[in-house]
N, C-alpha and C. Protein backbone atom coordinates (compact mmCIF):
# COMPACT_ATOMS: atom_id res chain seq x y z
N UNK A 1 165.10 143.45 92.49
CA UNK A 1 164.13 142.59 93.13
C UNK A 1 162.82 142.66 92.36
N UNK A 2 161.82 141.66 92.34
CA UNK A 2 160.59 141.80 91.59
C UNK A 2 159.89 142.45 92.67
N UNK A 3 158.88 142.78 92.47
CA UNK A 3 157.85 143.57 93.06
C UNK A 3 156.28 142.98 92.96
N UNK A 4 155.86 143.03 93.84
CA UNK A 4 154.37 142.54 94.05
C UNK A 4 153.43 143.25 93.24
N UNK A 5 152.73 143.06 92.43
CA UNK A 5 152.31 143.54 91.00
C UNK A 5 150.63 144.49 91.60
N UNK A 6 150.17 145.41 91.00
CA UNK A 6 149.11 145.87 91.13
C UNK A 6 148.46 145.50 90.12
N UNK A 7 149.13 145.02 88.83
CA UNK A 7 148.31 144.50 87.78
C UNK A 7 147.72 143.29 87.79
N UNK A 8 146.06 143.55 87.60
CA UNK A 8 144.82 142.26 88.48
C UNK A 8 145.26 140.88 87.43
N UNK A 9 145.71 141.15 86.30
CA UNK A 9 145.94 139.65 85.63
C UNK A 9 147.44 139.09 85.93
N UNK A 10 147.96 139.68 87.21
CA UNK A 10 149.18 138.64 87.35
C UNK A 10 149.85 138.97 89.27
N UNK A 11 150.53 138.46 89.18
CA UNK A 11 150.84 138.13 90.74
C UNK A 11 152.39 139.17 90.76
N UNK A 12 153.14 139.43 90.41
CA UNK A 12 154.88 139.97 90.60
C UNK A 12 155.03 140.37 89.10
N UNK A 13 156.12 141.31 89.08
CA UNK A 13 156.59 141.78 87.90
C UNK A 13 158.00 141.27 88.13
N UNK A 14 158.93 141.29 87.06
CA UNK A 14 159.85 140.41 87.10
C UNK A 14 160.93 141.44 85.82
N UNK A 15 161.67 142.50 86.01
CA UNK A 15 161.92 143.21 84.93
C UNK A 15 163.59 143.18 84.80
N UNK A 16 164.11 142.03 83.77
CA UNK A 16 165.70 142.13 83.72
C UNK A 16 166.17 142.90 82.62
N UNK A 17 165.07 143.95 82.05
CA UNK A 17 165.54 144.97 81.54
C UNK A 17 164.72 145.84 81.77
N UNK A 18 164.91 147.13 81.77
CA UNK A 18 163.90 148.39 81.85
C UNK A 18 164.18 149.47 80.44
N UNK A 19 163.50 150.31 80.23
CA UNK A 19 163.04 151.43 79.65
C UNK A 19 162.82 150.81 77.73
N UNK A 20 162.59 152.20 77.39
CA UNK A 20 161.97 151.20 75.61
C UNK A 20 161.85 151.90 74.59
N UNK A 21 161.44 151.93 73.68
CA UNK A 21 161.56 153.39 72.51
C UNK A 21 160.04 152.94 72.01
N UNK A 22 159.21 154.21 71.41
CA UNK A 22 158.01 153.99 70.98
C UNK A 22 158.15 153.55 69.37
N UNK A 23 156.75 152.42 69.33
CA UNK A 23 156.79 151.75 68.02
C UNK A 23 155.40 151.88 67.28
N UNK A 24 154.55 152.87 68.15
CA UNK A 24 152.83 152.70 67.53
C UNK A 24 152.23 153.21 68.54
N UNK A 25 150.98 153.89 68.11
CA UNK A 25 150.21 154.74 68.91
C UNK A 25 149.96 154.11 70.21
N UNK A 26 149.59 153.15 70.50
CA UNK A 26 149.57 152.63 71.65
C UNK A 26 150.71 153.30 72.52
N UNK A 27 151.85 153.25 72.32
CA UNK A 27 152.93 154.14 73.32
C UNK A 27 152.78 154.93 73.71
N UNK A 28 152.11 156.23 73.16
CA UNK A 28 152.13 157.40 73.24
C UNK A 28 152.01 158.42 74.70
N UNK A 29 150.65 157.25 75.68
CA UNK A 29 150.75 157.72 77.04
C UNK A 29 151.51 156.72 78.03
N UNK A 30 152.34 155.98 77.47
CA UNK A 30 153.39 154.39 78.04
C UNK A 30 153.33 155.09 79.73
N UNK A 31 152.41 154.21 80.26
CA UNK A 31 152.33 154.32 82.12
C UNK A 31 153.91 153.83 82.18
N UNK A 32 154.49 152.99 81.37
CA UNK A 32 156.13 152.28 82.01
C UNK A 32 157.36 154.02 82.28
N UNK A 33 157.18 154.60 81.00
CA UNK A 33 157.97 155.79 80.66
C UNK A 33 157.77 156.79 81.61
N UNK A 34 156.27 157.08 82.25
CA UNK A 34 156.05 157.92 83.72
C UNK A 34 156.62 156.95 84.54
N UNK A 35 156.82 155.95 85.01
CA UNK A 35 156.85 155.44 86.59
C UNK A 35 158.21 155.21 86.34
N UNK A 36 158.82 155.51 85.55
CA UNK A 36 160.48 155.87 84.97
C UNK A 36 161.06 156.66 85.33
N UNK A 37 160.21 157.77 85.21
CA UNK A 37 160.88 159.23 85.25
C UNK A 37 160.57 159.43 87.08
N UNK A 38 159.44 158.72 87.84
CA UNK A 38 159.51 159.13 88.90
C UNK A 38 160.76 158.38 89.80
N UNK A 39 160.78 156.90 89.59
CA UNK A 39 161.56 156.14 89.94
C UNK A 39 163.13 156.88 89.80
N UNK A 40 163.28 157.08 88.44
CA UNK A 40 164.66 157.98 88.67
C UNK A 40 164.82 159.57 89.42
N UNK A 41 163.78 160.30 90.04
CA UNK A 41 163.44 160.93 90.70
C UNK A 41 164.11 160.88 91.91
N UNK A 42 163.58 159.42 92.28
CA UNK A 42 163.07 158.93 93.29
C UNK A 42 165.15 158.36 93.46
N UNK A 43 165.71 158.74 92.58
CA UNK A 43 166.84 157.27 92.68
C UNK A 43 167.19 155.68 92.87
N UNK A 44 166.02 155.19 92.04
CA UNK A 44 165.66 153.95 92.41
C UNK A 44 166.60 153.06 91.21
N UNK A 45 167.58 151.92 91.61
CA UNK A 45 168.36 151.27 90.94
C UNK A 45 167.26 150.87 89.89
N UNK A 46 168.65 150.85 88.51
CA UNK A 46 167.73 150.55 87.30
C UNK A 46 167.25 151.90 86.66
N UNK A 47 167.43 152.46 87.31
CA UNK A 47 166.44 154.14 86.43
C UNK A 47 167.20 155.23 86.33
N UNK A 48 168.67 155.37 86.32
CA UNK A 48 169.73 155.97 86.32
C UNK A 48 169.42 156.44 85.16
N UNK A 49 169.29 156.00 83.85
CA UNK A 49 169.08 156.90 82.89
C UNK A 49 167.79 157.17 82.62
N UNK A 50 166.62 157.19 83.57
CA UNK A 50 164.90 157.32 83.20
C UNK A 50 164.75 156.23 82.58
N UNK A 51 164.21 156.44 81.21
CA UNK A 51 163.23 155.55 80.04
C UNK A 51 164.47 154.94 79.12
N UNK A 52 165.69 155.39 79.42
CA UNK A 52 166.92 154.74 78.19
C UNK A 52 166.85 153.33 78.45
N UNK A 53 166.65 152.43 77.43
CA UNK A 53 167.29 150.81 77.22
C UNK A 53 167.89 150.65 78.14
N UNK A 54 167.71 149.84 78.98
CA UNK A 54 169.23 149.38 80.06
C UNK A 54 168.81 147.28 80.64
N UNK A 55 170.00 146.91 79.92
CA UNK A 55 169.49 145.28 80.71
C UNK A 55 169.93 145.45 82.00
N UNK A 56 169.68 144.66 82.62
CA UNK A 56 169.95 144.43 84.03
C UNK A 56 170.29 142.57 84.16
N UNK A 57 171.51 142.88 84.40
CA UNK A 57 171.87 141.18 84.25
C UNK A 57 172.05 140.61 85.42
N UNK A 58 172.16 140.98 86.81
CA UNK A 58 171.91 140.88 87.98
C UNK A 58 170.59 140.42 88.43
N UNK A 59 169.43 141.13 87.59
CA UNK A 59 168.12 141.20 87.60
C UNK A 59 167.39 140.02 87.42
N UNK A 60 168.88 139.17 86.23
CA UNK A 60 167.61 137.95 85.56
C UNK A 60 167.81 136.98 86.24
N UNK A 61 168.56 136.58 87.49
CA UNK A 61 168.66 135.54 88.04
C UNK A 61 167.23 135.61 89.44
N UNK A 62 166.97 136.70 89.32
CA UNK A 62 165.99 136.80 90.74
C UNK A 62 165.04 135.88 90.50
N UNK A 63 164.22 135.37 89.90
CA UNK A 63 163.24 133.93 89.83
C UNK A 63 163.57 132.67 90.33
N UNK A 64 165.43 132.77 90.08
CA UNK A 64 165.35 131.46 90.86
C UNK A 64 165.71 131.70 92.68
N UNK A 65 165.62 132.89 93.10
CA UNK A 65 165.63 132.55 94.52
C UNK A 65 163.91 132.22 95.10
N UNK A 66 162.98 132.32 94.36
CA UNK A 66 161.75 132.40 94.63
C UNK A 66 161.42 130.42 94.63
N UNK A 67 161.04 130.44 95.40
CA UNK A 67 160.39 128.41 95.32
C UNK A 67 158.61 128.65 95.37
N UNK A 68 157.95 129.34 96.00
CA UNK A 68 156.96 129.07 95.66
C UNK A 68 156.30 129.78 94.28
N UNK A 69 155.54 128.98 93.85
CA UNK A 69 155.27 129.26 92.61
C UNK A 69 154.39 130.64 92.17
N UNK A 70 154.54 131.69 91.29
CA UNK A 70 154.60 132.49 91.06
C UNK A 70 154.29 133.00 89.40
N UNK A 71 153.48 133.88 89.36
CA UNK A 71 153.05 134.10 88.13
C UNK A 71 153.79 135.96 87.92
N UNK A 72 154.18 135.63 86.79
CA UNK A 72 155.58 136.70 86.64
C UNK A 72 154.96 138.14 85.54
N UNK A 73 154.70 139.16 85.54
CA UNK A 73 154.87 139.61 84.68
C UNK A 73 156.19 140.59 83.55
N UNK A 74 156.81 139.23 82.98
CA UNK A 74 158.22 139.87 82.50
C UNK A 74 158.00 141.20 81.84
N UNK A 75 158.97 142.19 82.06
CA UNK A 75 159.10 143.41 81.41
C UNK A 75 157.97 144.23 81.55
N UNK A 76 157.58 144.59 82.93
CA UNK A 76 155.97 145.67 82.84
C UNK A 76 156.88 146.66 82.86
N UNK A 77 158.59 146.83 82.70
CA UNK A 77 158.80 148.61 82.13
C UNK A 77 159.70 148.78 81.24
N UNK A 78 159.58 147.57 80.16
CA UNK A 78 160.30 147.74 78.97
C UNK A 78 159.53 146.57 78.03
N UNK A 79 160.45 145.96 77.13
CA UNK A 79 159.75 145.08 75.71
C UNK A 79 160.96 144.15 76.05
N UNK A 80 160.72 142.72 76.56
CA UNK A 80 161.75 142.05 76.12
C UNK A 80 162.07 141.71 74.56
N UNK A 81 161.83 141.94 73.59
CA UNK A 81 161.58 141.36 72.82
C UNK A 81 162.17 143.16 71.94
N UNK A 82 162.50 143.67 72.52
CA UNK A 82 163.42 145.03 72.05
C UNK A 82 164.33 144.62 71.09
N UNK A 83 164.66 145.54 69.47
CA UNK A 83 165.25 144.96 68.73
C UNK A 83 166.81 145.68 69.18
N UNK A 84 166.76 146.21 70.14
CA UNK A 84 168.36 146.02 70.63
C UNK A 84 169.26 145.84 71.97
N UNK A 85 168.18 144.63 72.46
CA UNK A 85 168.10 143.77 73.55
C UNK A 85 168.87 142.23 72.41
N UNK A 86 170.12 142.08 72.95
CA UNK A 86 170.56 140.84 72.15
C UNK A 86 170.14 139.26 72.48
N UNK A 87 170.32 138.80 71.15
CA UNK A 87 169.73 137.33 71.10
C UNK A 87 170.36 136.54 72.67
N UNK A 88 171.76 136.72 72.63
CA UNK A 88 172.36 136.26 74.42
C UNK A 88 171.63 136.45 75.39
N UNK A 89 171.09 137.57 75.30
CA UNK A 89 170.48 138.06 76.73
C UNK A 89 169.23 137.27 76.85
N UNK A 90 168.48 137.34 76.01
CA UNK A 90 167.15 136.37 75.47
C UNK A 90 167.36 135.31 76.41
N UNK A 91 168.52 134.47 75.91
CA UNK A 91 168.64 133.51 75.89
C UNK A 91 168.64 132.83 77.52
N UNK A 92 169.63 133.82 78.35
CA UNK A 92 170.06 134.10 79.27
C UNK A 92 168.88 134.18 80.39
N UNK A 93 167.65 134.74 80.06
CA UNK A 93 166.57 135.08 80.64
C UNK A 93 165.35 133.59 80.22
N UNK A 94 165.47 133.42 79.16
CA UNK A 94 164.61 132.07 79.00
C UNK A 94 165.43 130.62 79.49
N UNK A 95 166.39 130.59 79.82
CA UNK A 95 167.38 129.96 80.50
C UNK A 95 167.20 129.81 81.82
N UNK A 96 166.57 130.93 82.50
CA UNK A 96 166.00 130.69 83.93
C UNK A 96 164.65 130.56 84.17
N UNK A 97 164.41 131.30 83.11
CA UNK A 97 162.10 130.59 83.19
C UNK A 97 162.81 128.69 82.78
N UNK A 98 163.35 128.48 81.83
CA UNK A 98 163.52 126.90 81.89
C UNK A 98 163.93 126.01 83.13
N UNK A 99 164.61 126.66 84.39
CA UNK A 99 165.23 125.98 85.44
C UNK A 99 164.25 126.36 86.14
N UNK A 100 162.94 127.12 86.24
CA UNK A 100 162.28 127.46 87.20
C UNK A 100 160.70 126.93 86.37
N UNK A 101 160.24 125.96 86.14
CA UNK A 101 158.95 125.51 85.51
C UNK A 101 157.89 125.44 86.56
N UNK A 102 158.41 125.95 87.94
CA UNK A 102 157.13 125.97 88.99
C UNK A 102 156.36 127.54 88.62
N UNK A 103 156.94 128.81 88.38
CA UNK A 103 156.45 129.81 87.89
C UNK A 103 156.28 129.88 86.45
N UNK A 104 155.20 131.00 86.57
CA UNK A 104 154.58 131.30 85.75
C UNK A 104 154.92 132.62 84.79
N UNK A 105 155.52 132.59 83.13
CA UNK A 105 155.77 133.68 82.91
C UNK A 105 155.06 134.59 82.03
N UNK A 106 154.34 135.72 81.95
CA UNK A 106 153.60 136.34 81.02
C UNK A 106 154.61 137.23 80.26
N UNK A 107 155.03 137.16 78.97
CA UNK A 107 155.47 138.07 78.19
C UNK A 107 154.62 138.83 77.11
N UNK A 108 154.87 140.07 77.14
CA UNK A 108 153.88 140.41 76.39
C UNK A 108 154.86 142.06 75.47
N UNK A 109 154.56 142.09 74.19
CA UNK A 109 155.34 142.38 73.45
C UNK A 109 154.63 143.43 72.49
N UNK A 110 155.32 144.34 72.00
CA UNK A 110 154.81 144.86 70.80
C UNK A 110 155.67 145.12 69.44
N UNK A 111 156.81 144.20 69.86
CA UNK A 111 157.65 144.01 68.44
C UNK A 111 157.71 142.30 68.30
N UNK A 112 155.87 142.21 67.81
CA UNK A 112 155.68 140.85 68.02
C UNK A 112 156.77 139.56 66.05
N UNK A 113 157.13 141.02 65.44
CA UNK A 113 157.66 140.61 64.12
C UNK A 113 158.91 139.92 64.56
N UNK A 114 159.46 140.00 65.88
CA UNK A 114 161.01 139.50 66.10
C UNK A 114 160.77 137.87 66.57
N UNK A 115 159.18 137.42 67.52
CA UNK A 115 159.24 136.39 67.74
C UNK A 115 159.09 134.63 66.82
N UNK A 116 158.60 135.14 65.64
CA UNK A 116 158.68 133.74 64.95
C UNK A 116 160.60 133.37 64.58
N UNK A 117 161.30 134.75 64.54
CA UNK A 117 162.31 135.02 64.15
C UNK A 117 163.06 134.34 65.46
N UNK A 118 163.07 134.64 66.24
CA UNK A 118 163.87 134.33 67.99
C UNK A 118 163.70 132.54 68.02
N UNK A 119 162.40 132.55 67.88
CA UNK A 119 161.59 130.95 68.20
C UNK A 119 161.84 129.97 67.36
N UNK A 120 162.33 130.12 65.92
CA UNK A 120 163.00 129.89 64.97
C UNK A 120 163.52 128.45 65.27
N UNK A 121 164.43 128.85 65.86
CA UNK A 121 165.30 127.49 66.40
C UNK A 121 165.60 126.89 68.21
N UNK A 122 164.70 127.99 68.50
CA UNK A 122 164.35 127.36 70.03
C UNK A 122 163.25 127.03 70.18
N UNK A 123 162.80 126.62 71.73
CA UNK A 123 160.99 126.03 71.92
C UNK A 123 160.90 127.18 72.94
N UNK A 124 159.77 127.45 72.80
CA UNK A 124 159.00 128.32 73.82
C UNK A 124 158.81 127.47 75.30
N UNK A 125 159.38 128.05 76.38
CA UNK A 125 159.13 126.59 77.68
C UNK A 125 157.02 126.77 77.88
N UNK A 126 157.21 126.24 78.34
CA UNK A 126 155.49 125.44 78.11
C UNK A 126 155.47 126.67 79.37
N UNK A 127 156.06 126.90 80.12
CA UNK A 127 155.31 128.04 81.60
C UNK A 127 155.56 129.18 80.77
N UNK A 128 155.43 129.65 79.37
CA UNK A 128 155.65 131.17 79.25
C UNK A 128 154.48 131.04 78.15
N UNK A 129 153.35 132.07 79.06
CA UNK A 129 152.49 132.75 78.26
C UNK A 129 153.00 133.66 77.23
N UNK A 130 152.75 134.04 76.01
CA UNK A 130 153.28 134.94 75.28
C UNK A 130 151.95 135.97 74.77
N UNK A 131 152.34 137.04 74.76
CA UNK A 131 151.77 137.64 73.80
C UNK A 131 151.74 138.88 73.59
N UNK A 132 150.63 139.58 72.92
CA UNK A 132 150.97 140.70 71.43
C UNK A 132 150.05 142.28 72.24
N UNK A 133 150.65 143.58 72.27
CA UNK A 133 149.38 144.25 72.30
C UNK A 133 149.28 144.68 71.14
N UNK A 134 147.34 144.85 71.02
CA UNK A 134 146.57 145.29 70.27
C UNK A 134 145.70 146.21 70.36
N UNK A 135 146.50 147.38 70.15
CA UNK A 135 145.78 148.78 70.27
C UNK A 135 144.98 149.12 69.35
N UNK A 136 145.04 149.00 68.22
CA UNK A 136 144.72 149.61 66.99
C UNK A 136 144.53 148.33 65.68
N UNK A 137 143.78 148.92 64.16
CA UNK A 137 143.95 147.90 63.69
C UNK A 137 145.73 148.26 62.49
N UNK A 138 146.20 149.39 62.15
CA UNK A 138 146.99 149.23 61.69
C UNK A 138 148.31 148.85 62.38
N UNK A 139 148.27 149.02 63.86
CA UNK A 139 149.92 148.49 64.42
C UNK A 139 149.72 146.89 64.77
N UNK A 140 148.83 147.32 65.65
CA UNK A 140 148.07 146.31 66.61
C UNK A 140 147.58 144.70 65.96
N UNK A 141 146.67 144.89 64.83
CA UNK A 141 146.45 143.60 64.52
C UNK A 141 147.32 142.66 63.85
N UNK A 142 148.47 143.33 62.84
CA UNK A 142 148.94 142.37 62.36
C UNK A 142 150.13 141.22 63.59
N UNK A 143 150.10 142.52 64.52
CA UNK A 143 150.95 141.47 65.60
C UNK A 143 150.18 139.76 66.00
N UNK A 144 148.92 140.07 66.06
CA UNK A 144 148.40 138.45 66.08
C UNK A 144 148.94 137.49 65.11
N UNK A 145 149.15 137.69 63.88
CA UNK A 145 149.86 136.91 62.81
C UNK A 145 151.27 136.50 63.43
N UNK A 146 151.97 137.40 63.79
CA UNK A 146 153.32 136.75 64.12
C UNK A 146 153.28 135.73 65.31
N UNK A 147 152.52 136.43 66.53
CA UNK A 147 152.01 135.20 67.56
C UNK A 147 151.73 133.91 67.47
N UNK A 148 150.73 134.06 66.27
CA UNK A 148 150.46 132.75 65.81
C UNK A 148 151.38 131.44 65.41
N UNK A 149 152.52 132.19 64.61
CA UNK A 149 153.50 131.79 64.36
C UNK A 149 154.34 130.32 65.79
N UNK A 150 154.57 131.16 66.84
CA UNK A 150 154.59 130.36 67.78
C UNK A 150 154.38 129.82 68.47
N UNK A 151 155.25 128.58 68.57
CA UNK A 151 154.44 127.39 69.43
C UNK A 151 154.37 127.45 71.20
N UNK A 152 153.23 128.52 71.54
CA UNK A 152 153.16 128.71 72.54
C UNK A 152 152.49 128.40 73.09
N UNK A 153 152.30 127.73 74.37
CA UNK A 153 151.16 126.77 75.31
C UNK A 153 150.14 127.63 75.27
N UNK A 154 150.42 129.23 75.94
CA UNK A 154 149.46 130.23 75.84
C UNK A 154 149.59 131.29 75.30
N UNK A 155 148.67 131.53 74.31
CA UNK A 155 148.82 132.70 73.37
C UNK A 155 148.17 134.00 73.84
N UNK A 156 148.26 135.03 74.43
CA UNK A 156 147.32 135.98 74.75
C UNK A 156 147.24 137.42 73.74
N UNK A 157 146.77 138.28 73.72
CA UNK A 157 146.41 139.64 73.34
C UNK A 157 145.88 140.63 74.72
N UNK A 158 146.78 141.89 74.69
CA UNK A 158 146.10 142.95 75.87
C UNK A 158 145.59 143.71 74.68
N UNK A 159 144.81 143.90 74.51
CA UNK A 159 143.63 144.50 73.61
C UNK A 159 143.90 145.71 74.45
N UNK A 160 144.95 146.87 74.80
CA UNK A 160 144.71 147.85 75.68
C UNK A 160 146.04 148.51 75.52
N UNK A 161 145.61 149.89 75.26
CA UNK A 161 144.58 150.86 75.28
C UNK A 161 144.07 150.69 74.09
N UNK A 162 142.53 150.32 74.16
CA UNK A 162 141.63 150.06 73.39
C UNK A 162 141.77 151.78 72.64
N UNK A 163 142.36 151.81 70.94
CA UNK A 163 142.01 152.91 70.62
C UNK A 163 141.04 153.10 69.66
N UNK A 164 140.51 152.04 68.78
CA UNK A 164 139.54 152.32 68.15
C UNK A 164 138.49 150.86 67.75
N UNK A 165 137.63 150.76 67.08
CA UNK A 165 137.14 149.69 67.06
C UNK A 165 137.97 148.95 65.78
N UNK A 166 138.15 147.74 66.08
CA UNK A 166 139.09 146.56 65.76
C UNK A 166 138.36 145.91 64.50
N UNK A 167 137.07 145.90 64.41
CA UNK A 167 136.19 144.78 63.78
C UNK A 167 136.30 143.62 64.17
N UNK A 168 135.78 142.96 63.55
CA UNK A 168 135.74 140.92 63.80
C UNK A 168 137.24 140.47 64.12
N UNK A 169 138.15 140.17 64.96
CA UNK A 169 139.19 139.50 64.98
C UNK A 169 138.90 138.04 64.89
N UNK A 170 139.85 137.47 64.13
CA UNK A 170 140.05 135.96 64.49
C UNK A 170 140.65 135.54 65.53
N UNK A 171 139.92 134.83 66.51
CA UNK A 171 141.14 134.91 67.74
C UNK A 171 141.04 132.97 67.99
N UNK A 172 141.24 132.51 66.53
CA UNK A 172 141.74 130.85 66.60
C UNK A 172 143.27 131.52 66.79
N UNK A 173 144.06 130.46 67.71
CA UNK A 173 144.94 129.63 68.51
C UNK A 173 145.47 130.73 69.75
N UNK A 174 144.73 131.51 69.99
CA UNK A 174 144.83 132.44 70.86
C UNK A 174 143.83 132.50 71.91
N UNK A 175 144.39 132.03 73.48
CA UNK A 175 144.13 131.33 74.49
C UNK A 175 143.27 132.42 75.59
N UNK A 176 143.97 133.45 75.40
CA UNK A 176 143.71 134.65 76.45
C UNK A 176 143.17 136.10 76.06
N UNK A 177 142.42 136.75 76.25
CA UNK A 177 142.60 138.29 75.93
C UNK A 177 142.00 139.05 77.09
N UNK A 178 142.75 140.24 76.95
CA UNK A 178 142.97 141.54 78.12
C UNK A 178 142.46 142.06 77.21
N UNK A 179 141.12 143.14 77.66
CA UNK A 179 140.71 144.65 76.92
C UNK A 179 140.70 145.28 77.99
N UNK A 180 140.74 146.60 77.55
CA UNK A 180 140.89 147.59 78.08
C UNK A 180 141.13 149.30 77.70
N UNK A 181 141.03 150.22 78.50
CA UNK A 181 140.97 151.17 78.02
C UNK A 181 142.69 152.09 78.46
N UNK A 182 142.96 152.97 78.18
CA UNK A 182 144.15 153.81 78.61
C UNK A 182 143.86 154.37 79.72
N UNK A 183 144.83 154.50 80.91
CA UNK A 183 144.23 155.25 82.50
C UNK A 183 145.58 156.22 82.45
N UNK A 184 145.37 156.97 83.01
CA UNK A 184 146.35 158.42 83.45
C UNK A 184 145.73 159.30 82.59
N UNK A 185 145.97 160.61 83.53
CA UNK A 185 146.29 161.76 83.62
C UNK A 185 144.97 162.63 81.68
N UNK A 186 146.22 161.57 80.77
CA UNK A 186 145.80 162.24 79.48
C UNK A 186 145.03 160.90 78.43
N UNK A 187 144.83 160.03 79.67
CA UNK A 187 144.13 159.08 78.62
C UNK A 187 143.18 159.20 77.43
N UNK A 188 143.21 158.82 76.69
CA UNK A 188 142.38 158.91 75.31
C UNK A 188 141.20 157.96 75.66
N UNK A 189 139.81 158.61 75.17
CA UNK A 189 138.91 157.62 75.79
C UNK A 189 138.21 156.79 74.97
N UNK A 190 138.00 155.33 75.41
CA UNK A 190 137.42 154.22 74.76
C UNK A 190 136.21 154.32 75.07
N UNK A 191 135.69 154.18 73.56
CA UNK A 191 133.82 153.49 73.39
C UNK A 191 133.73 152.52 73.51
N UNK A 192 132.86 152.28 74.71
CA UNK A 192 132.55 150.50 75.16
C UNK A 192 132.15 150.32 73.92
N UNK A 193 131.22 150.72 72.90
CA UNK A 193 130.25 150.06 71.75
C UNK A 193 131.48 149.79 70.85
């Protein structure tokens, strides 16, 4: 089932896969990988193996029992966009954001090198926000380049966990940005300056 979101830039989380492997400092304190380990604690379907890769194909049809319209955040406890999450499944999941154009979908990614690659020969549906985090400037920025790449209604950046200063970004064809700092326990701390 999706869940009513605590995160202030979106309305429901929407997750037809869970857990993820780290790709760049940004991971390092992953809030998804704790609320993993409690959830499987806890015995909560989906978390049978903690933080391991797992699709959930049961999972991806839940958007269309929803009619009123709804702003989604896909994958707040994994990466759709995982390089061993298959092109089918993709497909399978953008297959129901396409039958459902009354909601709203935010994807947001940090193996942003797979999407010009995916998008290639499909269209992005016009209700799916996309976009890149940008923690840093060596993981983080070049992901805006690949974003760019696609033809997406809305392009965003979560600038978060802000780990160091970025310099001047170019942020032509990019619609949205989230900053922010890292929260829990061992967060690393951001200089507003």
């Amino acid at each position: 089932m999706s869940a009513n979101s605590k995160i202030e830039w979106t309305e429901q989380t929407w997750n037809p896969t869970t857990g993820c492997t780290k790709v760049s400092p940004g991971c390092k304190h992953c809030y998804a990988e704790v609320m993993a380990r409690r959830l499987h604690a806890m015995g909560a379907s989906g978390y049978e193996n903690g933080f391991k890769l797992a699709l959930h194909p049961k999972r991806v049809v839940q958007p269309l029992e929803r009619r009123k319209p709804t702003v989604y955040f896909v994958n707040s406890m994994s990466d759709l966009f995982h390089c061993d999450i298959p092109d089918a499944f993709l497909d399978g999941v953008f297959a129901v954001i396409e039958k459902t154009p009354q909601h709203t979908y935010q994807i947001l990614t940090k193996r942003a090198e797979r999407l010009p690659e995916f998008f290639t020969d499909r269209r992005c549906p016009p209700n799916v926000w996309l976009g890149v985090s940008v923690e840093d400037r060596a993981y983080g920025l070049p992901r805006i380049d690949h974003l760019r790449q696609v033809d997406a209604k809305v392009r965003f950046l979560s600038i978060e966990p802000l780990l160091e200063d970025l310099g001047r970004i170019d942020l032509g064809g990019v619609h949205w940005v989230i900053v922010g700092g890292e929260s829990g326990h061992k967060a690393r701390p951001m200089q507003e300056a």
